[in-house]
PDB file of N, CA and C in Angstrom:
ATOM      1  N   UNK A   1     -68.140   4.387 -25.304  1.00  0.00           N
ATOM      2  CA  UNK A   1     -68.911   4.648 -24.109  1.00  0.00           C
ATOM      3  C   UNK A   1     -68.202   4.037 -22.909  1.00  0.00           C
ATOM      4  N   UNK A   2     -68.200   4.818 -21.904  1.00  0.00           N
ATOM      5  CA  UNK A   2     -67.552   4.327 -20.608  1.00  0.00           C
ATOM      6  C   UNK A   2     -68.196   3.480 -19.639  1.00  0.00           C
ATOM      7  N   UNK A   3     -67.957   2.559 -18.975  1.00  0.00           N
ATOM      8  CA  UNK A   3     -68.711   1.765 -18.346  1.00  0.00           C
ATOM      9  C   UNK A   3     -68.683   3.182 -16.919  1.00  0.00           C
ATOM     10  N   UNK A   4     -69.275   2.117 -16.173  1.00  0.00           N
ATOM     11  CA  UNK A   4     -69.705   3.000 -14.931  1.00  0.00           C
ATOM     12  C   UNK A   4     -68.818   3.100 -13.566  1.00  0.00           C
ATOM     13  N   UNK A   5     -68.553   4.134 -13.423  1.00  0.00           N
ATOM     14  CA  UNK A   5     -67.120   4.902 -12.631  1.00  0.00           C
ATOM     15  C   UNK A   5     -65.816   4.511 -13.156  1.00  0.00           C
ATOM     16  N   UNK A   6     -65.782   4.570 -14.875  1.00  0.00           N
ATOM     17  CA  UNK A   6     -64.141   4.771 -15.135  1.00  0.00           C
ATOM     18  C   UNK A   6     -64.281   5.761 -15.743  1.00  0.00           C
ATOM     19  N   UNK A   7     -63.192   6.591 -15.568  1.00  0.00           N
ATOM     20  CA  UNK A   7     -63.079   7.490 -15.859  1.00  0.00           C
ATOM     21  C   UNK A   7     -62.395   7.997 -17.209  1.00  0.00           C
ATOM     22  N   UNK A   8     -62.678   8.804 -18.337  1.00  0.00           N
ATOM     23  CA  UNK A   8     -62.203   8.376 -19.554  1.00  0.00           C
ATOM     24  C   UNK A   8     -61.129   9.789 -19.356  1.00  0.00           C
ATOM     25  N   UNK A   9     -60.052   9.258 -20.022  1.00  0.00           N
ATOM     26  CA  UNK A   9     -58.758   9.945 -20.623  1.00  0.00           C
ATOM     27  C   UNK A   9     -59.162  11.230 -21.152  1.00  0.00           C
ATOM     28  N   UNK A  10     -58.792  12.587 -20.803  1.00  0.00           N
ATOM     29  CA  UNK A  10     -58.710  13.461 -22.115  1.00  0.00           C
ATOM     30  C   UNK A  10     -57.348  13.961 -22.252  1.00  0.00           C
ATOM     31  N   UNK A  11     -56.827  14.880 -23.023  1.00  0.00           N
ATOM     32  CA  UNK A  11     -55.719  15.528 -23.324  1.00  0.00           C
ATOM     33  C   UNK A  11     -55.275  16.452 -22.925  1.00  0.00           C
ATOM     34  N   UNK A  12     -54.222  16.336 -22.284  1.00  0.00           N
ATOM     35  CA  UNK A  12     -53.543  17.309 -21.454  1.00  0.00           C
ATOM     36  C   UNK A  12     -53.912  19.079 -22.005  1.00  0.00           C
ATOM     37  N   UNK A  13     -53.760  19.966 -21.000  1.00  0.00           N
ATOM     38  CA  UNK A  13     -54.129  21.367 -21.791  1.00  0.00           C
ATOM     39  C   UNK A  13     -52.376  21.524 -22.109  1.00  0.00           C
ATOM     40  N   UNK A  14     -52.333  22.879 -22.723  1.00  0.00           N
ATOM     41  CA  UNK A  14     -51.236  23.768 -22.796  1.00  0.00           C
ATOM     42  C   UNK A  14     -50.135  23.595 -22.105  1.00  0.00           C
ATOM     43  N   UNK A  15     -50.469  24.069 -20.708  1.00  0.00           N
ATOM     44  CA  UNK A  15     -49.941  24.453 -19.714  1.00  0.00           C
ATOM     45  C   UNK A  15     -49.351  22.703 -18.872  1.00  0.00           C
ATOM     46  N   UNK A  16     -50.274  22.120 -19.119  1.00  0.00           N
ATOM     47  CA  UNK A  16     -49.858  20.577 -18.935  1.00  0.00           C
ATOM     48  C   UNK A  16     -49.051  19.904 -19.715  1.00  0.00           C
ATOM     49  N   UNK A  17     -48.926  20.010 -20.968  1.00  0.00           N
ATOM     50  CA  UNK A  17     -48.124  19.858 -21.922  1.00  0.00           C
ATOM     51  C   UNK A  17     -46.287  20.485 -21.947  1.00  0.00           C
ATOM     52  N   UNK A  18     -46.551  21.844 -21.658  1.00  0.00           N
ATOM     53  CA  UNK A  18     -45.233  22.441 -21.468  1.00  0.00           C
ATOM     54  C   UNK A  18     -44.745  22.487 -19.886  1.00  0.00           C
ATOM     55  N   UNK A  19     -45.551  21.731 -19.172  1.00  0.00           N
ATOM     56  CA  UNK A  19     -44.984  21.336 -17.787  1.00  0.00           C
ATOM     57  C   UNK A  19     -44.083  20.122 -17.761  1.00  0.00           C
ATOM     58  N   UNK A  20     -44.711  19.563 -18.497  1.00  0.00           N
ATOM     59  CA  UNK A  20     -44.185  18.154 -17.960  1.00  0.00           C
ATOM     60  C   UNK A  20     -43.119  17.877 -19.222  1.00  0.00           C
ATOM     61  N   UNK A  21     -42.844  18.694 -20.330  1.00  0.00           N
ATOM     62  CA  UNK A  21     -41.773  19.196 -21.521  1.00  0.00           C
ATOM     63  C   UNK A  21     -40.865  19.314 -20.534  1.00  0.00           C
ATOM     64  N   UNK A  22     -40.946  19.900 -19.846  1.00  0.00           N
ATOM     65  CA  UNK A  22     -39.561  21.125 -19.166  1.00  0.00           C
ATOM     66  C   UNK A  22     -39.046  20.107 -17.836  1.00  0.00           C
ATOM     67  N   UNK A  23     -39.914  19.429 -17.282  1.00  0.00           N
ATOM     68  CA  UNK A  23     -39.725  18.412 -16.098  1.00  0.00           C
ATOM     69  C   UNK A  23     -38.877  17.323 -16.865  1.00  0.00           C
ATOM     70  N   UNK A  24     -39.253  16.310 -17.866  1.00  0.00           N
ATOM     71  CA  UNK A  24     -38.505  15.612 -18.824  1.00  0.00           C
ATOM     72  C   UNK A  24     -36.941  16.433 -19.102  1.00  0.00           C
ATOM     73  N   UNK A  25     -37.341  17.697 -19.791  1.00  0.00           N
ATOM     74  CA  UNK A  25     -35.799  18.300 -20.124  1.00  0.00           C
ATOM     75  C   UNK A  25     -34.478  18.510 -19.162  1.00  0.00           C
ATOM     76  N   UNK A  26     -35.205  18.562 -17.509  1.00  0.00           N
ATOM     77  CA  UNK A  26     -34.477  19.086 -16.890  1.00  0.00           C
ATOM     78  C   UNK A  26     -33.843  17.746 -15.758  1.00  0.00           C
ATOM     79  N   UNK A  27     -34.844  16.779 -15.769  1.00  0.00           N
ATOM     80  CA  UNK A  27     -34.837  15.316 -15.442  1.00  0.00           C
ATOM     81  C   UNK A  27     -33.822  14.516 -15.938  1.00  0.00           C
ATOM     82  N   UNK A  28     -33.979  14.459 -17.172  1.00  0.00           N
ATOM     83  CA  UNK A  28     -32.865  13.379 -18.097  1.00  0.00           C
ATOM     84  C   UNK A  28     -31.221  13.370 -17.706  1.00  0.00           C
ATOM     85  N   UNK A  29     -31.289  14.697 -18.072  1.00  0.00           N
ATOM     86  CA  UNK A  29     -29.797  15.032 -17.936  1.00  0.00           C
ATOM     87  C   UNK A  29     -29.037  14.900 -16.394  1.00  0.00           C
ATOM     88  N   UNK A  30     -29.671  14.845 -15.319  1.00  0.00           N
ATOM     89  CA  UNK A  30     -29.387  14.266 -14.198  1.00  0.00           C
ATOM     90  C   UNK A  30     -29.005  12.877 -14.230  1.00  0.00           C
ATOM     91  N   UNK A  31     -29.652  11.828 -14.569  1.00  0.00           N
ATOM     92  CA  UNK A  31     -29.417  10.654 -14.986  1.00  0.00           C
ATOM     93  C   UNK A  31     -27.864  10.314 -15.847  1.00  0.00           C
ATOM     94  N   UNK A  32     -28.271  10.843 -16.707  1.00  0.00           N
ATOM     95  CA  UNK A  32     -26.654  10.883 -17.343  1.00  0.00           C
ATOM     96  C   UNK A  32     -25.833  11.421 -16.727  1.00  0.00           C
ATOM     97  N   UNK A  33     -25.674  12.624 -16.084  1.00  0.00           N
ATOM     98  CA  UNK A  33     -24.482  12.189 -15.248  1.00  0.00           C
ATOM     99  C   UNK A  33     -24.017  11.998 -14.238  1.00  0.00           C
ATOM    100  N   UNK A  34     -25.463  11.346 -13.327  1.00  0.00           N
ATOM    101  CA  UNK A  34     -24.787  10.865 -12.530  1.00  0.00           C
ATOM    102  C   UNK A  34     -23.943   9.205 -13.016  1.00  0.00           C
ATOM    103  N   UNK A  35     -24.820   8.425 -14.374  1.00  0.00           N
ATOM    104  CA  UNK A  35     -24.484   7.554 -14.498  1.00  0.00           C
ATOM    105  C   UNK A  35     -23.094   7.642 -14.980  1.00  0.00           C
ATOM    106  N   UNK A  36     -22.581   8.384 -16.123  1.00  0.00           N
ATOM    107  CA  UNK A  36     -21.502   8.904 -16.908  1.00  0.00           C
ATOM    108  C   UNK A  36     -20.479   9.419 -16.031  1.00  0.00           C
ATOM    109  N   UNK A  37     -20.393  10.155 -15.140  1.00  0.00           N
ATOM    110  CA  UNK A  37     -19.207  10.783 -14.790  1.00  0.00           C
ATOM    111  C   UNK A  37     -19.200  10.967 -13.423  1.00  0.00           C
ATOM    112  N   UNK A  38     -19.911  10.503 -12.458  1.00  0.00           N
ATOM    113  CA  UNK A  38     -19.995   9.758 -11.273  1.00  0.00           C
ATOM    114  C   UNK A  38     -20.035   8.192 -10.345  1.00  0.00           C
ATOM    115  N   UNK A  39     -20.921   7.722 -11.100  1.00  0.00           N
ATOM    116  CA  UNK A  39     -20.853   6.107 -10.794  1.00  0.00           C
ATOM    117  C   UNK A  39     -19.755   5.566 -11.619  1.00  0.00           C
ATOM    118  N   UNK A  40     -20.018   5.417 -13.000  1.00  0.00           N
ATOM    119  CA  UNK A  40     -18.576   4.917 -13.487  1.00  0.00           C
ATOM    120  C   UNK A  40     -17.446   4.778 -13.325  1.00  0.00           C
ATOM    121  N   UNK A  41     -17.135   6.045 -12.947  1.00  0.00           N
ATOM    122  CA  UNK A  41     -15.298   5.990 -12.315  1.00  0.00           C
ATOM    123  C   UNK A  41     -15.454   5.828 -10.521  1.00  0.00           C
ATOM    124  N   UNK A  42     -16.505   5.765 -10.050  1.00  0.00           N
ATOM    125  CA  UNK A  42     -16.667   5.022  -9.178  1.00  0.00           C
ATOM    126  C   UNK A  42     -16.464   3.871  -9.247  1.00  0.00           C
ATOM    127  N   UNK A  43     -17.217   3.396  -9.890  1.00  0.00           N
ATOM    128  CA  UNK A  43     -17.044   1.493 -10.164  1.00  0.00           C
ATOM    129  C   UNK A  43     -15.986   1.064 -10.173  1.00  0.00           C
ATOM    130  N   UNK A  44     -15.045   1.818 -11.097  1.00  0.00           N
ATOM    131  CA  UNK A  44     -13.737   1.263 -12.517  1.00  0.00           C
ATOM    132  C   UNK A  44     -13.017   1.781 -10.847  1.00  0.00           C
ATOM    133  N   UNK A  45     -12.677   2.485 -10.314  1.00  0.00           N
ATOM    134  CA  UNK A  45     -11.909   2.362  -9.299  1.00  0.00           C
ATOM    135  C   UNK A  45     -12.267   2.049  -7.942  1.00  0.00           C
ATOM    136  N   UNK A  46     -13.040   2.307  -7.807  1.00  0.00           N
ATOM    137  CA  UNK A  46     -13.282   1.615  -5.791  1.00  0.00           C
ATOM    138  C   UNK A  46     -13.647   0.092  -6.011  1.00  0.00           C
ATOM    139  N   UNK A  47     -14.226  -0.117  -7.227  1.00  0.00           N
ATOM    140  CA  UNK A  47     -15.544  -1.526  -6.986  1.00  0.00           C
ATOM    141  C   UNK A  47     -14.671  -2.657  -7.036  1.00  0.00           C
ATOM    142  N   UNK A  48     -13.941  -2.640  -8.123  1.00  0.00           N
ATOM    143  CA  UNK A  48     -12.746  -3.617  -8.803  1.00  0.00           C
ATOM    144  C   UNK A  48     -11.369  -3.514  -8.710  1.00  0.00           C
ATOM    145  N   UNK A  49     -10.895  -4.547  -8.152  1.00  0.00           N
ATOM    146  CA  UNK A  49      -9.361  -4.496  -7.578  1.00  0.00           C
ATOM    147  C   UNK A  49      -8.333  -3.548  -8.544  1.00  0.00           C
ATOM    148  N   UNK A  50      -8.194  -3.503  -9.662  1.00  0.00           N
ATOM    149  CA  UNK A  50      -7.649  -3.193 -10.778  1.00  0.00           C
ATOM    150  C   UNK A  50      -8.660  -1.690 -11.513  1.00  0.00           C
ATOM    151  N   UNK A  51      -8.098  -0.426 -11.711  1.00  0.00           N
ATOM    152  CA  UNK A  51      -9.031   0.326 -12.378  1.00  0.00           C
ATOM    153  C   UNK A  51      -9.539  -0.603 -14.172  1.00  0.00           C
ATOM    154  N   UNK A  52      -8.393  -1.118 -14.797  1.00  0.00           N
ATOM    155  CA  UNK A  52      -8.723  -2.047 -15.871  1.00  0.00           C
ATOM    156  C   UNK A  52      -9.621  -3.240 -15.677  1.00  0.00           C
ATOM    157  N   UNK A  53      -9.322  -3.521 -14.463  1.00  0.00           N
ATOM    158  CA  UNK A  53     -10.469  -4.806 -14.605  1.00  0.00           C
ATOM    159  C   UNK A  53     -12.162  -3.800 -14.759  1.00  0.00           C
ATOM    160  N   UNK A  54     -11.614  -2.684 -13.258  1.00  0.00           N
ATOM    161  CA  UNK A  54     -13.320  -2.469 -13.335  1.00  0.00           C
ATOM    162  C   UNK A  54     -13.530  -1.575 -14.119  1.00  0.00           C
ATOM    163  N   UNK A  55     -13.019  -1.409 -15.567  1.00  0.00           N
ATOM    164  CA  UNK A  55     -13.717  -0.935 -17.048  1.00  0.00           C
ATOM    165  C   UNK A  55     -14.336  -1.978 -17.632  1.00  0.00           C
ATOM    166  N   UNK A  56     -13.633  -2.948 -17.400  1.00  0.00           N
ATOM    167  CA  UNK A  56     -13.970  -4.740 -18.475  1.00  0.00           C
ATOM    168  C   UNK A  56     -15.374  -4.766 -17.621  1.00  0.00           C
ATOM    169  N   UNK A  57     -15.314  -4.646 -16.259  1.00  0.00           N
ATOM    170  CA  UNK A  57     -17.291  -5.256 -15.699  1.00  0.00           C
ATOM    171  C   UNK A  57     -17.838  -4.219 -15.754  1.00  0.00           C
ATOM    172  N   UNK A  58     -17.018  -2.976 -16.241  1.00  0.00           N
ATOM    173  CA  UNK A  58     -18.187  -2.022 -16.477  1.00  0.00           C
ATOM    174  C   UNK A  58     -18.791  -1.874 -18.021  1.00  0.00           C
ATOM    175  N   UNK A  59     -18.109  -2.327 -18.317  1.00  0.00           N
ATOM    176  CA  UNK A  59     -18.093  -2.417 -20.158  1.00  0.00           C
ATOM    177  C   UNK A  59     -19.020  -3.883 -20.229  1.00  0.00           C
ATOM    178  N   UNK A  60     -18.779  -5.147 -19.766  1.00  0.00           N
ATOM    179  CA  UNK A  60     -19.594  -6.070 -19.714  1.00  0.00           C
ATOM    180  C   UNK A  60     -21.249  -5.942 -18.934  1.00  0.00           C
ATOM    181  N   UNK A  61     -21.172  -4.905 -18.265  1.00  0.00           N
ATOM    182  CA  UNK A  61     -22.402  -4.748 -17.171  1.00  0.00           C
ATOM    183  C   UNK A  61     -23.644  -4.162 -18.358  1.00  0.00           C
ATOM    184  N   UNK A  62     -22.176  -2.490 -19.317  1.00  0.00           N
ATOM    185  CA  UNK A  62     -23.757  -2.405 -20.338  1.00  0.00           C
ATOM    186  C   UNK A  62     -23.534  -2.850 -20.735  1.00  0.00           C
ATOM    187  N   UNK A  63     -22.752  -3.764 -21.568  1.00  0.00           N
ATOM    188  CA  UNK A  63     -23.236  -5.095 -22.689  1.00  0.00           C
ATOM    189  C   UNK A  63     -24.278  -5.764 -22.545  1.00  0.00           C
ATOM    190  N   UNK A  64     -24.978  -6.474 -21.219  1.00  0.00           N
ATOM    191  CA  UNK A  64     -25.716  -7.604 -20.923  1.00  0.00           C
ATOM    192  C   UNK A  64     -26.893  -6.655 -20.760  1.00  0.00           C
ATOM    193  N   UNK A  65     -26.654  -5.152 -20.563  1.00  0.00           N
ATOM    194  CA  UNK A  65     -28.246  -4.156 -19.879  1.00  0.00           C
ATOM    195  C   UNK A  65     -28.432  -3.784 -21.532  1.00  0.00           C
ATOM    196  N   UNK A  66     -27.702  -3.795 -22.316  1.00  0.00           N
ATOM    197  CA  UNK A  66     -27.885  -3.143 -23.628  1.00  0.00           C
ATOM    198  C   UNK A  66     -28.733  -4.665 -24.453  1.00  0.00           C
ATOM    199  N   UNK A  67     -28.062  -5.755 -23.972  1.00  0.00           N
ATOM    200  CA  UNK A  67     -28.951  -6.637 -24.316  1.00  0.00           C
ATOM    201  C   UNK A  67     -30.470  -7.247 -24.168  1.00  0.00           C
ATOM    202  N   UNK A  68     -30.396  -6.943 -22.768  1.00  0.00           N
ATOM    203  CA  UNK A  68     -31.791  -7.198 -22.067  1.00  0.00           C
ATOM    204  C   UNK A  68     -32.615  -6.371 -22.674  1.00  0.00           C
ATOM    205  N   UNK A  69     -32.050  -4.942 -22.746  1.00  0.00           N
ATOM    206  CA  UNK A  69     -33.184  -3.810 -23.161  1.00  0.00           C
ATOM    207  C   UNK A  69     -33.936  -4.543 -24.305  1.00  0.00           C
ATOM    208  N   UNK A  70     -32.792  -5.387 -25.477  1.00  0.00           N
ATOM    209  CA  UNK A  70     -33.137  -4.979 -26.844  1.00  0.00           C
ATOM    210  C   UNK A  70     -34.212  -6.325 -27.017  1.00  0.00           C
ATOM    211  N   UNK A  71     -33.803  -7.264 -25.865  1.00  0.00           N
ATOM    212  CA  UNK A  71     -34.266  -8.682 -25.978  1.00  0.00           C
ATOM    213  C   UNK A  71     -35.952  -8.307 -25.126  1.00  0.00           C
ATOM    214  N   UNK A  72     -35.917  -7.293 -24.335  1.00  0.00           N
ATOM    215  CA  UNK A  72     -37.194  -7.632 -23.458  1.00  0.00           C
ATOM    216  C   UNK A  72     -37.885  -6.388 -24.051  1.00  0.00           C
ATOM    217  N   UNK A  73     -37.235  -5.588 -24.795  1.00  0.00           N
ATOM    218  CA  UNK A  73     -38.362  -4.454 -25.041  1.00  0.00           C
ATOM    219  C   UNK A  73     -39.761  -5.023 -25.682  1.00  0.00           C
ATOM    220  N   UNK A  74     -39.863  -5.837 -26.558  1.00  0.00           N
ATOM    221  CA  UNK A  74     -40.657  -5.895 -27.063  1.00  0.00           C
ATOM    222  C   UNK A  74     -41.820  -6.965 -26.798  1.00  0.00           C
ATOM    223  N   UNK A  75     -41.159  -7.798 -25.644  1.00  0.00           N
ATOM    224  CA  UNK A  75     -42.253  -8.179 -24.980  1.00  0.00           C
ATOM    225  C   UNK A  75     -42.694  -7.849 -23.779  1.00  0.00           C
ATOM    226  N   UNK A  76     -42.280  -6.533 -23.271  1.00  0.00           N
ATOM    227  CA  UNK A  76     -42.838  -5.395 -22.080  1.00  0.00           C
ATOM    228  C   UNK A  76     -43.735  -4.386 -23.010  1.00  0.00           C
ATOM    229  N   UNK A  77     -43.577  -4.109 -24.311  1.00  0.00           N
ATOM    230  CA  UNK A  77     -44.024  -3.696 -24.961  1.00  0.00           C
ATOM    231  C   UNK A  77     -45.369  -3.818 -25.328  1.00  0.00           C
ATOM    232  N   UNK A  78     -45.302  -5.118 -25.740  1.00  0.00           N
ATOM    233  CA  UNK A  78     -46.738  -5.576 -26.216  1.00  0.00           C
ATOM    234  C   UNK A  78     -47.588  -6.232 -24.625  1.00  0.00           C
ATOM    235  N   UNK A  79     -47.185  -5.968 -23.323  1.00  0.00           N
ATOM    236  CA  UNK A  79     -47.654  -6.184 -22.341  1.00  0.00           C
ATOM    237  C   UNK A  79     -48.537  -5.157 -21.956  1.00  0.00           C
ATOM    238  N   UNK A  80     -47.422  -3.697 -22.346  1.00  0.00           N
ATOM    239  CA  UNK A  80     -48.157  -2.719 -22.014  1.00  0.00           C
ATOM    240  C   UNK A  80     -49.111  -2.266 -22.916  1.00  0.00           C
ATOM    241  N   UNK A  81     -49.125  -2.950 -24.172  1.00  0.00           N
ATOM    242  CA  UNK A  81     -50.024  -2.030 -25.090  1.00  0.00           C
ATOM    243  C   UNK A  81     -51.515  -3.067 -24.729  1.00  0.00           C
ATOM    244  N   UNK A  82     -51.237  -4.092 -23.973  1.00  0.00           N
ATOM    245  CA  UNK A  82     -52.724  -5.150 -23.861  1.00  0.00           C
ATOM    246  C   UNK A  82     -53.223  -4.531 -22.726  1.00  0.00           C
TER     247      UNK A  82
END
């Protein structure tokens, strides 16, 4: 039972469902490349004196984001599920 003026959740229809499918599908892949084959060789050459150095801080940058993810997921996790 809902207390008074919240409003309870229902389930998306059809048409809500395969909207926001196709928004996700067409979303993602922007992300990747701008990260993959735009910023990167951005970085590795304008950011860092050396194109080799700026692979090593780009290679160290996801190391430490690949870490955080794996170290904080699960207590953003159980933040969001309270």
């Amino acid at each position: 039972m809902a207390a008074i003026g919240e409003v309870m959740p229902r389930e998306a229809d059809r048409l809500g469902k395969f909207s926001w499918a196709m928004f996700d599908w067409a979303n993602q892949p922007f992300f990747t490349v701008v990260t993959t084959f735009i910023f990167a060789p951005y970085f590795t050459s304008f950011v860092a004196a050396t194109p080799a150095e700026g692979q090593a801080y780009w290679g160290y940058t996801q190391a430490i984001a690949g870490a955080l993810i794996a170290i904080l997921s699960p207590v953003f996790g159980s933040i969001a599920d309270a």
